[in-house]
C-alpha atoms as a PDB file:
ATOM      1  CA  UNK A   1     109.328  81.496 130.425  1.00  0.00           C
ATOM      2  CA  UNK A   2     110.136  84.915 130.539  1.00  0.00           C
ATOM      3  CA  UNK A   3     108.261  86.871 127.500  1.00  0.00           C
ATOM      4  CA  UNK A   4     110.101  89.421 125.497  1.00  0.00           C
ATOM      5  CA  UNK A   5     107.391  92.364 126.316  1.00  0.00           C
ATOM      6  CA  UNK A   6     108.188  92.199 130.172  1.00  0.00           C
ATOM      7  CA  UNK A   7     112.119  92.412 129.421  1.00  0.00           C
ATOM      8  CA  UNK A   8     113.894  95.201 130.957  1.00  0.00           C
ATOM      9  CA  UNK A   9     117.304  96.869 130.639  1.00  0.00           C
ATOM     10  CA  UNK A  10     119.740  94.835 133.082  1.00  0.00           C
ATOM     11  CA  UNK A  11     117.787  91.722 133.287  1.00  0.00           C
ATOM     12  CA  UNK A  12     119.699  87.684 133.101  1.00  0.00           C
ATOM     13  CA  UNK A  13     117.022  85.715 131.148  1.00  0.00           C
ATOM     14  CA  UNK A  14     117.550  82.027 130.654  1.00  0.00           C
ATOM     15  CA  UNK A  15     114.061  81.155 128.685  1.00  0.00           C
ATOM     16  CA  UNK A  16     113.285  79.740 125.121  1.00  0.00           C
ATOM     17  CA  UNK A  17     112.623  81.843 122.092  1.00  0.00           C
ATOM     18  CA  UNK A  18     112.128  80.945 118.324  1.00  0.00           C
ATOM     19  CA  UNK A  19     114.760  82.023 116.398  1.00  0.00           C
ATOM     20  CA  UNK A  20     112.822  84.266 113.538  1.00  0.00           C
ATOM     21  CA  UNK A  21     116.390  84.985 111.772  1.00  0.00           C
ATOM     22  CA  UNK A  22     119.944  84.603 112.205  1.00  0.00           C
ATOM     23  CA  UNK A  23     122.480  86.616 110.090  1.00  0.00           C
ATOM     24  CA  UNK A  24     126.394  86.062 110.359  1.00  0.00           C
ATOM     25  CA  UNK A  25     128.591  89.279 110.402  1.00  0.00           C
ATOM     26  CA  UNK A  26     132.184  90.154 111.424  1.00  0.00           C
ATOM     27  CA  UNK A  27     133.003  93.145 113.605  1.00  0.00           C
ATOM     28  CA  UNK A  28     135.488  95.907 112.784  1.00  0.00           C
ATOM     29  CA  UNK A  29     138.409  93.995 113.825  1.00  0.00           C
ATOM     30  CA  UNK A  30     137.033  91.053 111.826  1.00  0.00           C
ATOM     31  CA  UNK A  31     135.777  89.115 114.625  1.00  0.00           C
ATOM     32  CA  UNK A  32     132.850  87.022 113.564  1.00  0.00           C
ATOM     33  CA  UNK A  33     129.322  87.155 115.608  1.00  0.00           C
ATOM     34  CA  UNK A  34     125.830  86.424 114.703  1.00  0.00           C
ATOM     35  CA  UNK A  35     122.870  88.678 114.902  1.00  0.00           C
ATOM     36  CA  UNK A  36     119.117  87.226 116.040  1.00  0.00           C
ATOM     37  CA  UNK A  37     115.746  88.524 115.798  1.00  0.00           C
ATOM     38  CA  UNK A  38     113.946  86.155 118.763  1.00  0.00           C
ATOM     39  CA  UNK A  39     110.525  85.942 118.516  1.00  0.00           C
ATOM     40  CA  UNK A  40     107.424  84.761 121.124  1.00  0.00           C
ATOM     41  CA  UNK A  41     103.840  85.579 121.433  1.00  0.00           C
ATOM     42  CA  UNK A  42     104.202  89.057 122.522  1.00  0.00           C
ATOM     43  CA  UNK A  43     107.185  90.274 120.386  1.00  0.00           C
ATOM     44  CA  UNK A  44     110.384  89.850 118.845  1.00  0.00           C
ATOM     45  CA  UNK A  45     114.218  91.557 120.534  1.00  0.00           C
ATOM     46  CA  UNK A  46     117.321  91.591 118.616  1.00  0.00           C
ATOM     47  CA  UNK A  47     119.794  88.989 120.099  1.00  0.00           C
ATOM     48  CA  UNK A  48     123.807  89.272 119.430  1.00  0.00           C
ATOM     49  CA  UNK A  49     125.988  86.131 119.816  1.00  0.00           C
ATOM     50  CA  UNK A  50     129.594  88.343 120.082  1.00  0.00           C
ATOM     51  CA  UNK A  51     131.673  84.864 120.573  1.00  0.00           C
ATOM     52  CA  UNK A  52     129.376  81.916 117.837  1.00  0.00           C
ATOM     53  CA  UNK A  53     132.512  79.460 118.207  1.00  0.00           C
ATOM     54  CA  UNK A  54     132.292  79.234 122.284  1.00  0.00           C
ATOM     55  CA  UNK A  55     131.809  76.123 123.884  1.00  0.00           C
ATOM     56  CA  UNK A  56     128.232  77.793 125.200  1.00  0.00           C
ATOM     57  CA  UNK A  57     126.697  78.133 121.676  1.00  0.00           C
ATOM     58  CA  UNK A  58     125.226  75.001 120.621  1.00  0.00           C
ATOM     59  CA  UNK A  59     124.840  74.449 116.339  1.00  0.00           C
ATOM     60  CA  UNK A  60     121.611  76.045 115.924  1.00  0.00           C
ATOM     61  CA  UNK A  61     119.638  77.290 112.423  1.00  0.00           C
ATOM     62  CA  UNK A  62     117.011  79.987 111.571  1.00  0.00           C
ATOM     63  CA  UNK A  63     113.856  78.577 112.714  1.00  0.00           C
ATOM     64  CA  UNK A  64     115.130  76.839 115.101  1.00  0.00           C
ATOM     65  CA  UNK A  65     113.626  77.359 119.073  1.00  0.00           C
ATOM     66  CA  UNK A  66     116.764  78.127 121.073  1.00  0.00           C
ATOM     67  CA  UNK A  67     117.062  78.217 124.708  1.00  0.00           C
ATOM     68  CA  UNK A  68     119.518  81.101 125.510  1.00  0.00           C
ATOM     69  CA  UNK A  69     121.021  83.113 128.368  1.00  0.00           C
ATOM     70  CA  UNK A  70     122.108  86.046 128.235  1.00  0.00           C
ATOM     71  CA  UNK A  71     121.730  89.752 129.330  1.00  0.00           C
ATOM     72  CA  UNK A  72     119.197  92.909 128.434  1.00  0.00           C
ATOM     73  CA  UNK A  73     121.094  95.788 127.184  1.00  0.00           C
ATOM     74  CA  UNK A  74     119.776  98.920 125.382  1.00  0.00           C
ATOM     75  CA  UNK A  75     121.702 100.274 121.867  1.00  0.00           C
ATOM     76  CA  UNK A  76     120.290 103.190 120.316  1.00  0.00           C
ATOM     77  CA  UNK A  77     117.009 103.213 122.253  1.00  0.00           C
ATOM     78  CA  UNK A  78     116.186  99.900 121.717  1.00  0.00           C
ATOM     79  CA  UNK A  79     116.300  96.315 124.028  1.00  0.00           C
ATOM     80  CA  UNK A  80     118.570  93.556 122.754  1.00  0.00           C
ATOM     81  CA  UNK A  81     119.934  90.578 124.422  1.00  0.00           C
ATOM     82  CA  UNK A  82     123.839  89.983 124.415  1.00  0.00           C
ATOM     83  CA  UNK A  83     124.036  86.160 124.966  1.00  0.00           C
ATOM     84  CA  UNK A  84     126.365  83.936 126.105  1.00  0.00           C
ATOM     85  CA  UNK A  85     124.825  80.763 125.873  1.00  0.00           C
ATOM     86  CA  UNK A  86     122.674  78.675 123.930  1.00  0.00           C
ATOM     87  CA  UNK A  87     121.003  75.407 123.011  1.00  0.00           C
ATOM     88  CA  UNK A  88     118.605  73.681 121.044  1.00  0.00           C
ATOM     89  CA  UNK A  89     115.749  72.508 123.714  1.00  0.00           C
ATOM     90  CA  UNK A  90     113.697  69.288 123.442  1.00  0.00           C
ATOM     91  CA  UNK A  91     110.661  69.414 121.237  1.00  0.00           C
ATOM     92  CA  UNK A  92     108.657  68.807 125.082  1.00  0.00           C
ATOM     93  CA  UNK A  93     110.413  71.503 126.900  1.00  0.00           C
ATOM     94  CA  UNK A  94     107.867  74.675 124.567  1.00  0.00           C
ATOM     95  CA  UNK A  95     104.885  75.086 123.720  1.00  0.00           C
ATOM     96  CA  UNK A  96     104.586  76.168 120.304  1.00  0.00           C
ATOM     97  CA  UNK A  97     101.870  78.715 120.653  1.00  0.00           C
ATOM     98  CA  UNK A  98     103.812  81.088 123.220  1.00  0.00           C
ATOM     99  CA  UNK A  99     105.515  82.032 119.588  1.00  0.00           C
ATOM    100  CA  UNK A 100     103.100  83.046 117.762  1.00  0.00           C
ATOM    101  CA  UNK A 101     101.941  86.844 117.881  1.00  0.00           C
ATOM    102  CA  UNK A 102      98.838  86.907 117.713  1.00  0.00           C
ATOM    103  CA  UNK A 103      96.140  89.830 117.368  1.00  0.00           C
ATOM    104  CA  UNK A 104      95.098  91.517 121.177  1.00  0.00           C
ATOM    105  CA  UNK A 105      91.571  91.467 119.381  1.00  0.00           C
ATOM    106  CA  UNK A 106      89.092  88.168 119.295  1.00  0.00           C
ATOM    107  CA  UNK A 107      89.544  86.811 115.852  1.00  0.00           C
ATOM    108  CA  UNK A 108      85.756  84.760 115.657  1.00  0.00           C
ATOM    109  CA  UNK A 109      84.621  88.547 116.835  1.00  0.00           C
ATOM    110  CA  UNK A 110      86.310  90.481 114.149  1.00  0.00           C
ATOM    111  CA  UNK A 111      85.846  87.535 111.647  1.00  0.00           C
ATOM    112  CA  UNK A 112      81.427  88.208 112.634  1.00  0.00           C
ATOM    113  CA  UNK A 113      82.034  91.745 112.096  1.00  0.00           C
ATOM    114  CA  UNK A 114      83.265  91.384 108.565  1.00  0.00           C
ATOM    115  CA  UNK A 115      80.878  89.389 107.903  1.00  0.00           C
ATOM    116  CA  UNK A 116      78.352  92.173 108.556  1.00  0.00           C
ATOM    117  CA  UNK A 117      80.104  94.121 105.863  1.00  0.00           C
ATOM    118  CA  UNK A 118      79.804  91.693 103.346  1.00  0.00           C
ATOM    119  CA  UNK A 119      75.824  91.564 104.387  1.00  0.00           C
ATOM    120  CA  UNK A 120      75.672  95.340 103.628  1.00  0.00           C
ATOM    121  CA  UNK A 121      76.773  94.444  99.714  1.00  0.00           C
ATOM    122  CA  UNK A 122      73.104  95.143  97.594  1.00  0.00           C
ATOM    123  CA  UNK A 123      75.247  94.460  94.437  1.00  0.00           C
ATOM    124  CA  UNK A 124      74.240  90.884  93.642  1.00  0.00           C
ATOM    125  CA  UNK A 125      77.416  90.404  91.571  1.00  0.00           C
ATOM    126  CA  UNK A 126      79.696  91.811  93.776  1.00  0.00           C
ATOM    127  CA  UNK A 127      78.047  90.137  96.964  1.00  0.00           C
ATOM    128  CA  UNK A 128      78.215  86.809  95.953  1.00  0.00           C
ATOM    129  CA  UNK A 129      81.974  87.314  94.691  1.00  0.00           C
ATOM    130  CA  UNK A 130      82.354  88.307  98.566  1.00  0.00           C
ATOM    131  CA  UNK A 131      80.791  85.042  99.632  1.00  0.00           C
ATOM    132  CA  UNK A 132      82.246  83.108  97.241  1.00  0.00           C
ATOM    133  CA  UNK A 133      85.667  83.409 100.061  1.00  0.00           C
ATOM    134  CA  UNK A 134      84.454  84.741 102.885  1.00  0.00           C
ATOM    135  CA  UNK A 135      81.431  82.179 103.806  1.00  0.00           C
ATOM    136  CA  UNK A 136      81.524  79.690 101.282  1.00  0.00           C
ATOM    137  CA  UNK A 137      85.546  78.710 101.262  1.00  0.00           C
ATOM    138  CA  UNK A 138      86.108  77.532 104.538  1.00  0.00           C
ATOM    139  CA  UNK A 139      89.690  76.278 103.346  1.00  0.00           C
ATOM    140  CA  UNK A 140      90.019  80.617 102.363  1.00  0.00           C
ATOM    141  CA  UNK A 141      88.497  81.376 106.131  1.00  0.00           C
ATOM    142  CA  UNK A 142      90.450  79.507 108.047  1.00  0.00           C
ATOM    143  CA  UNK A 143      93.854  80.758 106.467  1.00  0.00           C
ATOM    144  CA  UNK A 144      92.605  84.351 106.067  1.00  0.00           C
ATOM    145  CA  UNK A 145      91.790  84.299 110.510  1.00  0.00           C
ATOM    146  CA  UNK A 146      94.922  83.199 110.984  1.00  0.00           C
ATOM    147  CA  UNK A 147      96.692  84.633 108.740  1.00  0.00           C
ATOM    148  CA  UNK A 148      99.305  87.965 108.897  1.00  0.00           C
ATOM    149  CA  UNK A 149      99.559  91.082 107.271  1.00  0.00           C
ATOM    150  CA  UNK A 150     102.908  91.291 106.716  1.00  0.00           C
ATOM    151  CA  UNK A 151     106.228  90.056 106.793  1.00  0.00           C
ATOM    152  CA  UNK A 152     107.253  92.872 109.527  1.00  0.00           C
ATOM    153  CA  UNK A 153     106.145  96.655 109.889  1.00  0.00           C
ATOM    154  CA  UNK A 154     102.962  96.212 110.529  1.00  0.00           C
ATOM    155  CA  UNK A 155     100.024  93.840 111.295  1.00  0.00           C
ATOM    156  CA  UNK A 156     102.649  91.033 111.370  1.00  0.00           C
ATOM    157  CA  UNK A 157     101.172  88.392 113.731  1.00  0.00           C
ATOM    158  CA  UNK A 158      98.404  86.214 113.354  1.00  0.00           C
ATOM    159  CA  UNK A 159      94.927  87.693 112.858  1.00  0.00           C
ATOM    160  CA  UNK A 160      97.403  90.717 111.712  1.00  0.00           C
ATOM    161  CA  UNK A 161      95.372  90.343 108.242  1.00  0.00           C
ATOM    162  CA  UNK A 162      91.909  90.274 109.232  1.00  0.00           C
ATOM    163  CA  UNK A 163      92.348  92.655 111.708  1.00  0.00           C
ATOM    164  CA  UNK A 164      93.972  94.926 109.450  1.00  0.00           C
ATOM    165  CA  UNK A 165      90.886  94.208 106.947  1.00  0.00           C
ATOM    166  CA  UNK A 166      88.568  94.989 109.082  1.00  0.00           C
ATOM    167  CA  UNK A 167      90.249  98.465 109.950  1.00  0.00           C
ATOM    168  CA  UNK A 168      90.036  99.338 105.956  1.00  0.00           C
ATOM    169  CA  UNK A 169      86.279  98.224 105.878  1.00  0.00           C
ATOM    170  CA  UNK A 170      85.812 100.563 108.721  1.00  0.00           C
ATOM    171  CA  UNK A 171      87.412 103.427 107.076  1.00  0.00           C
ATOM    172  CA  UNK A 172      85.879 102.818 104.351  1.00  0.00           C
ATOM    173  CA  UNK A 173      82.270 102.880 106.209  1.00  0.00           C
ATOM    174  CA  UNK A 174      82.737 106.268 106.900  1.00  0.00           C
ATOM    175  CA  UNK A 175      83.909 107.483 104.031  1.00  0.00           C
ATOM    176  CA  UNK A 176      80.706 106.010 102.019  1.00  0.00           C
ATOM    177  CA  UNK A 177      78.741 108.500 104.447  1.00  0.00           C
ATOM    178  CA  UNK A 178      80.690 111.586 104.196  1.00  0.00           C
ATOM    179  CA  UNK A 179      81.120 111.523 100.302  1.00  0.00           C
ATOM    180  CA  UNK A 180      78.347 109.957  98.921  1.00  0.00           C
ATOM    181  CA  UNK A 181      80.123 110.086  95.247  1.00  0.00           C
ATOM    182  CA  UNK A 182      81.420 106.637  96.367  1.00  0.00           C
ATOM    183  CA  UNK A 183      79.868 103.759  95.689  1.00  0.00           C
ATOM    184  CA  UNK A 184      79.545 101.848  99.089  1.00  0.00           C
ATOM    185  CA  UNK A 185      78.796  98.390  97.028  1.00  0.00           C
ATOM    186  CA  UNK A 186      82.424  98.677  95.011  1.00  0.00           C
ATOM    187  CA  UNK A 187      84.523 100.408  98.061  1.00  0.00           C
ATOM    188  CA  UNK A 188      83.441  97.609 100.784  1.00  0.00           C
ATOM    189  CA  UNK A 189      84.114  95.021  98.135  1.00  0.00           C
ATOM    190  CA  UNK A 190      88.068  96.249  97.116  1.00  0.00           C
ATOM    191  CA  UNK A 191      88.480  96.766 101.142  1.00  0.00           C
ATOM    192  CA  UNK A 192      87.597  93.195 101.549  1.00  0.00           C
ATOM    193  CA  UNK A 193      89.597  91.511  98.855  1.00  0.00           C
ATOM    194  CA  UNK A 194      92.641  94.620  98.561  1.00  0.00           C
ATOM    195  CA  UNK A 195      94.810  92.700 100.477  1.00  0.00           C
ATOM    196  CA  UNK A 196      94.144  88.856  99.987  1.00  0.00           C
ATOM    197  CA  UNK A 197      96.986  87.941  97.471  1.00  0.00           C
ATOM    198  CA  UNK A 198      98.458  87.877 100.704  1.00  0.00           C
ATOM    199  CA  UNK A 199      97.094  84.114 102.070  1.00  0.00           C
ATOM    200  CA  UNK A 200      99.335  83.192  99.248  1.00  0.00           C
ATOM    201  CA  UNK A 201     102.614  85.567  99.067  1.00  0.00           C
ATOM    202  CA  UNK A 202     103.257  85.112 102.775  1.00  0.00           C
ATOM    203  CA  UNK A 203     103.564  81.445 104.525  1.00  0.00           C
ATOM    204  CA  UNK A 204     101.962  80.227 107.793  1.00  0.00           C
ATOM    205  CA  UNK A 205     103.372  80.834 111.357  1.00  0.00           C
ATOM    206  CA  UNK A 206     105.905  80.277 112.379  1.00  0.00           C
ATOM    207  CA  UNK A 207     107.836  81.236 109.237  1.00  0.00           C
ATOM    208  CA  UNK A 208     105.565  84.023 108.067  1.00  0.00           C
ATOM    209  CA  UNK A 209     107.949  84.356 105.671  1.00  0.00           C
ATOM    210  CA  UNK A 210     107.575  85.344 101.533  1.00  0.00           C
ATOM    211  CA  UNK A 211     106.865  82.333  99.525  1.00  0.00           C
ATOM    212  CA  UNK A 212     108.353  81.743  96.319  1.00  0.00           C
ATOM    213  CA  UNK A 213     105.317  83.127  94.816  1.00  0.00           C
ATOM    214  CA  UNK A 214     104.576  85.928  96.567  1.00  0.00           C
ATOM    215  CA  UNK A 215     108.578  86.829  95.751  1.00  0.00           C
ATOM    216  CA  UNK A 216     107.962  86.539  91.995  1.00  0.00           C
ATOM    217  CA  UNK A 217     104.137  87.838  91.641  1.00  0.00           C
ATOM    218  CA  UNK A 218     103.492  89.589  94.669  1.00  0.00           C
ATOM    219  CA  UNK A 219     100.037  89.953  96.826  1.00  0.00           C
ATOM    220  CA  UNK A 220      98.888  92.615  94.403  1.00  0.00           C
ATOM    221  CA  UNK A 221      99.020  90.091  91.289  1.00  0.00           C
ATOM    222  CA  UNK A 222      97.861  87.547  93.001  1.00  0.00           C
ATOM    223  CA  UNK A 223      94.758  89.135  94.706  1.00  0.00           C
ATOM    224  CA  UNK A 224      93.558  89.697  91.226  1.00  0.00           C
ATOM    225  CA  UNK A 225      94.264  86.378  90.214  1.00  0.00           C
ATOM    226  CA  UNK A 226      91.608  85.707  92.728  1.00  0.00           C
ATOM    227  CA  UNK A 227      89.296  87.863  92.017  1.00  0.00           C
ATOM    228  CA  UNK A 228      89.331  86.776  88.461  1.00  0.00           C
ATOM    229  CA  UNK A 229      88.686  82.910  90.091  1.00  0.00           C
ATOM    230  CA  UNK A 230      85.622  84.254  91.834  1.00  0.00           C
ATOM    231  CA  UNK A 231      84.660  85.884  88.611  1.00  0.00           C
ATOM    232  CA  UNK A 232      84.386  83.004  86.309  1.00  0.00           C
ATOM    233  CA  UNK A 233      82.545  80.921  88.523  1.00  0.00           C
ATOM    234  CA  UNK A 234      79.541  83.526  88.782  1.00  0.00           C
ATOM    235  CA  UNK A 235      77.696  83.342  85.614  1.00  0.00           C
ATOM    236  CA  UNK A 236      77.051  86.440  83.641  1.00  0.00           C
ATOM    237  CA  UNK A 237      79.307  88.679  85.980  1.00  0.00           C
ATOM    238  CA  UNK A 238      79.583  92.260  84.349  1.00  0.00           C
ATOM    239  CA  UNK A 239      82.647  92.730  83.107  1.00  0.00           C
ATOM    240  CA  UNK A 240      83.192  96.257  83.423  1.00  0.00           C
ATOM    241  CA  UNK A 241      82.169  95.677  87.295  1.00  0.00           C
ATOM    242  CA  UNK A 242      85.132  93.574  87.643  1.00  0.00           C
ATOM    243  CA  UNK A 243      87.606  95.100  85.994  1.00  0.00           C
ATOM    244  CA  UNK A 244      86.344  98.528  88.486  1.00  0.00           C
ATOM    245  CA  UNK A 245      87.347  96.009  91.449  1.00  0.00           C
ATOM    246  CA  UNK A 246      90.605  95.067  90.274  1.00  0.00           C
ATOM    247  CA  UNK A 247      91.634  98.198  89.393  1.00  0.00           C
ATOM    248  CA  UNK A 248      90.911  99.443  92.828  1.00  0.00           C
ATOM    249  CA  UNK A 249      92.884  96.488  94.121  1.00  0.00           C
ATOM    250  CA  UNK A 250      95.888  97.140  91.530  1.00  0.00           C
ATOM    251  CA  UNK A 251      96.022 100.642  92.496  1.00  0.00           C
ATOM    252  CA  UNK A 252      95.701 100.197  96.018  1.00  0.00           C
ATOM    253  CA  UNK A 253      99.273 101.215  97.452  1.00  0.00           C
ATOM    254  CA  UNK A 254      98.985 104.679  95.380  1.00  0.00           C
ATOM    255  CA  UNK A 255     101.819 105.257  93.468  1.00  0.00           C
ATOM    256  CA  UNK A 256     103.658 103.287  90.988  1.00  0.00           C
ATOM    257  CA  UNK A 257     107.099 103.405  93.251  1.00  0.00           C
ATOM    258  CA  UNK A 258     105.295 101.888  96.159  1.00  0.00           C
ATOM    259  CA  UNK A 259     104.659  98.718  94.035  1.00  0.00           C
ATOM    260  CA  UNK A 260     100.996  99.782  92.504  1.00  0.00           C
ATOM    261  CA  UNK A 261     101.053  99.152  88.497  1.00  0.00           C
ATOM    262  CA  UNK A 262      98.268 102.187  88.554  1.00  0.00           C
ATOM    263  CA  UNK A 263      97.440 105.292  90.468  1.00  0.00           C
ATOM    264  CA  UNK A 264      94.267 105.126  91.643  1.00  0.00           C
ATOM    265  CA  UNK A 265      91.855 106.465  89.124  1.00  0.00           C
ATOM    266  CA  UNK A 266      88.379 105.418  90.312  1.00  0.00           C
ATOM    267  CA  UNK A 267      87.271 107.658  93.880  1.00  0.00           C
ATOM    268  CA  UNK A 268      87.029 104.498  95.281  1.00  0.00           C
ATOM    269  CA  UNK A 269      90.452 103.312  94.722  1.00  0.00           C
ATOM    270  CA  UNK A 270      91.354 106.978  95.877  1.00  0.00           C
ATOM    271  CA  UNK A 271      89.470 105.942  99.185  1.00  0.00           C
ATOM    272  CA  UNK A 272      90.496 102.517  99.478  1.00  0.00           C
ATOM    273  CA  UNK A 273      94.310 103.907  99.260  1.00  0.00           C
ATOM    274  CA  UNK A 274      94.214 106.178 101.613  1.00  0.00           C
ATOM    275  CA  UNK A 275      92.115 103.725 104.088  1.00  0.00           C
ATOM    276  CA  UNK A 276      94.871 101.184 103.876  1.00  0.00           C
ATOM    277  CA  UNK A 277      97.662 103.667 104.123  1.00  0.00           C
ATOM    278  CA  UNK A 278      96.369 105.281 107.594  1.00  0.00           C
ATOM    279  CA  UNK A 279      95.776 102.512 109.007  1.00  0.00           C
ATOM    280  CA  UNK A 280      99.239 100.553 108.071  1.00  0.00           C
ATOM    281  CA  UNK A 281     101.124 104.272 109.583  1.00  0.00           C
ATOM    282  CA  UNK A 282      99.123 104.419 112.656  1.00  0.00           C
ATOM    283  CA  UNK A 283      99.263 100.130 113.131  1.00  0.00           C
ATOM    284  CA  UNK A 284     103.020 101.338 113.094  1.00  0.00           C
ATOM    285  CA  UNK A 285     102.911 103.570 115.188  1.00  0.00           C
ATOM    286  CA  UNK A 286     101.187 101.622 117.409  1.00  0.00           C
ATOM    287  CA  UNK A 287     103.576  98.605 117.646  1.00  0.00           C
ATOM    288  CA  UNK A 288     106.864 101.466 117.626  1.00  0.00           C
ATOM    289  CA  UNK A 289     105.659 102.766 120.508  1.00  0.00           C
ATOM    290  CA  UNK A 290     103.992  99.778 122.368  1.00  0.00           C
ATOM    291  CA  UNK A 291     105.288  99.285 126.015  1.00  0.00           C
ATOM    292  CA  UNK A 292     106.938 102.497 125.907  1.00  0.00           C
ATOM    293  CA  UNK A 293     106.113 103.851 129.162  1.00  0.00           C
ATOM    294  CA  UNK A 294     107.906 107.827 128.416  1.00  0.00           C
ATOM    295  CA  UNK A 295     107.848 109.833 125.358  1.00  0.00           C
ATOM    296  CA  UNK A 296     111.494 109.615 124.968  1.00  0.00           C
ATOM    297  CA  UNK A 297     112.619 109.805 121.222  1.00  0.00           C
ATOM    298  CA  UNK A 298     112.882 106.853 118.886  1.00  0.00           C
ATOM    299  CA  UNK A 299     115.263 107.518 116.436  1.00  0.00           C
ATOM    300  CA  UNK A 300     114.966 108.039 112.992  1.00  0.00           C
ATOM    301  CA  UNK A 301     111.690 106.145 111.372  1.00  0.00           C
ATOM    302  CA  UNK A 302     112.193 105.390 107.638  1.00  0.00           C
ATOM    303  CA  UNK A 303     108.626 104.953 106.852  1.00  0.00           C
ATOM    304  CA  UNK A 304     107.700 108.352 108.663  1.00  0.00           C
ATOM    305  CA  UNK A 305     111.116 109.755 107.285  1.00  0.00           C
ATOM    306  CA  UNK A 306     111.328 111.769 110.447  1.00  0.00           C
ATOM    307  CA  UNK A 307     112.554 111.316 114.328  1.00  0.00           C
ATOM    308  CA  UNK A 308     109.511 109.802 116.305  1.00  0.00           C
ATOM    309  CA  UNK A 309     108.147 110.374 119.778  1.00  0.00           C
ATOM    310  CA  UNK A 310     105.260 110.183 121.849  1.00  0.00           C
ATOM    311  CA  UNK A 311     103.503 113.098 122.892  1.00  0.00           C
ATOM    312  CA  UNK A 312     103.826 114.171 126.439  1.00  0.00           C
ATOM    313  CA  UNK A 313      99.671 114.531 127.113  1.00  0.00           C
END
């Protein structure tokens, strides 16, 4: 198998890929050809089929594992794979973890880590909300480790959303100790649970994919919906308490535009925002620039709005 991160301009591959999308188009000339995004464990590359009626190209389906062969090309900075041929392999011939991203980081580790975090929670209320997912719902555990952070952009592979959690709770930590207006007990808390509508609006691997749900309500509306779960089954939970966390989970992406029904109007949903929007930019970054071995320019970025390049130190 030949993974996707040690492709190289001018290389023949013949290997098997999942198929994360497939969109028909028709060129200029009104020629039609398909357009892939192939996915394995270390990536996904943009795939063109310029000829989908050839006798090489098998019937094949989004979803679908593919064996194709083709060659590497670069168009407008980026790797894609012109191919020629293709085929739907036998369910024996891959192994379906080689297509599954998956976080560089030990997810038990990070998952102990966490945990600490939720330790570190004096208020009784808000600690046992915390423990009402994160140590006593294994069902919640085990889909929250594996789960991603998003659809694409960033954190989009498994462990993406823990990983990504942990990050904010990090943040978060030091933030507590430089301005000590926050609360530490209400911050950790909307750091943990800001983001967990998302066990529910994405699917599993391999489809990581938006769910019906998560298309209509969305991870913010549904995070609170689980929060308010946790709530009723804690007797004599303060109200006021709750409605603090939600609203730092509602307000969470900052501005109304950027799919928040509030701006943050707590410090701690000021905190919590900013947490989760550095570390979604530079988890970007990170994955733009990934096996880019010169600090030759990008291209235009839409979520930097600018041109991007490495620095040359």
């Amino acid at each position: 198998m030949r993974y996707i991160n040690t492709l190289r301009e001018g290389d023949s591959v013949r290997s098997i890929y999942l198929c994360k999308s497939k969109r028909s188009a028709e060129t200029r000339n009104g020629k039609p050809y398909d357009n892939l995004v192939l996915q394995d464990k270390t990536g996904t590359l943009d795939g063109k089929v310029w000829d989908p009626n050839s006798g090489g190209i098998a019937d094949y389906d989004e979803m679908d594992f593919v064996e194709v062969f083709g060659e590497v090309v670069s168009y407008n900075n980026n790797l894609q794979l012109n191919i020629k041929q293709l085929r739907k392999p036998y369910e024996d011939e891959y192994n379906v973890a080689d297509y599954m991203p998956t976080s560089e980081n030990n997810v038990d580790g990070m998952y102990e880590e966490l945990l600490s975090y939720v330790n570190q929670i004096d208020n009784k209320y808000l600690r046992q909300l915390a423990e009402y997912y994160f140590v006593n719902n294994a069902a919640f555990v085990k889909i929250f480790k594996e789960h991603s952070a998003a659809k694409s952009v960033h954190h989009s592979f498994a462990g993406g959303l823990l990983e990504h959690t942990l990050s904010i709770v990090k943040m978060c930590e030091y933030y507590v100790k430089a301005y000590p207006l926050l609360s530490k007990d209400l911050l950790y808390s909307a750091a943990l649970f800001h983001d967990i509508g998302k066990t529910k609006e994405l699917s599993n691997f391999p489809e990581n994919d938006y769910t019906d749900e998560g298309q209509l309500l969305g991870h913010i509306v549904m995070g609170v919906e689980m929060i308010s779960e946790g709530v009723r089954n804690i007797e004599g939970f303060p109200e006021k308490i709750a409605n603090e966390l939600k609203h730092c989970v509602i307000a969470h992406h900052g501005e109304l535009e950027f799919g928040s029904p509030k701006k943050p109007a707590l410090p701690e949903a000021v905190a919590l925002h900013y947490a989760d929007a550095t570390d979604a930019k530079m988890q970007t970054l990170k994955e733009l620039f990934k096996d880019k071995e010169t600090d030759e320019w990008l291209g235009f970025q839409r979520l930097f709005d600018s041109n991007m390049r490495k620095s040359s130190l």
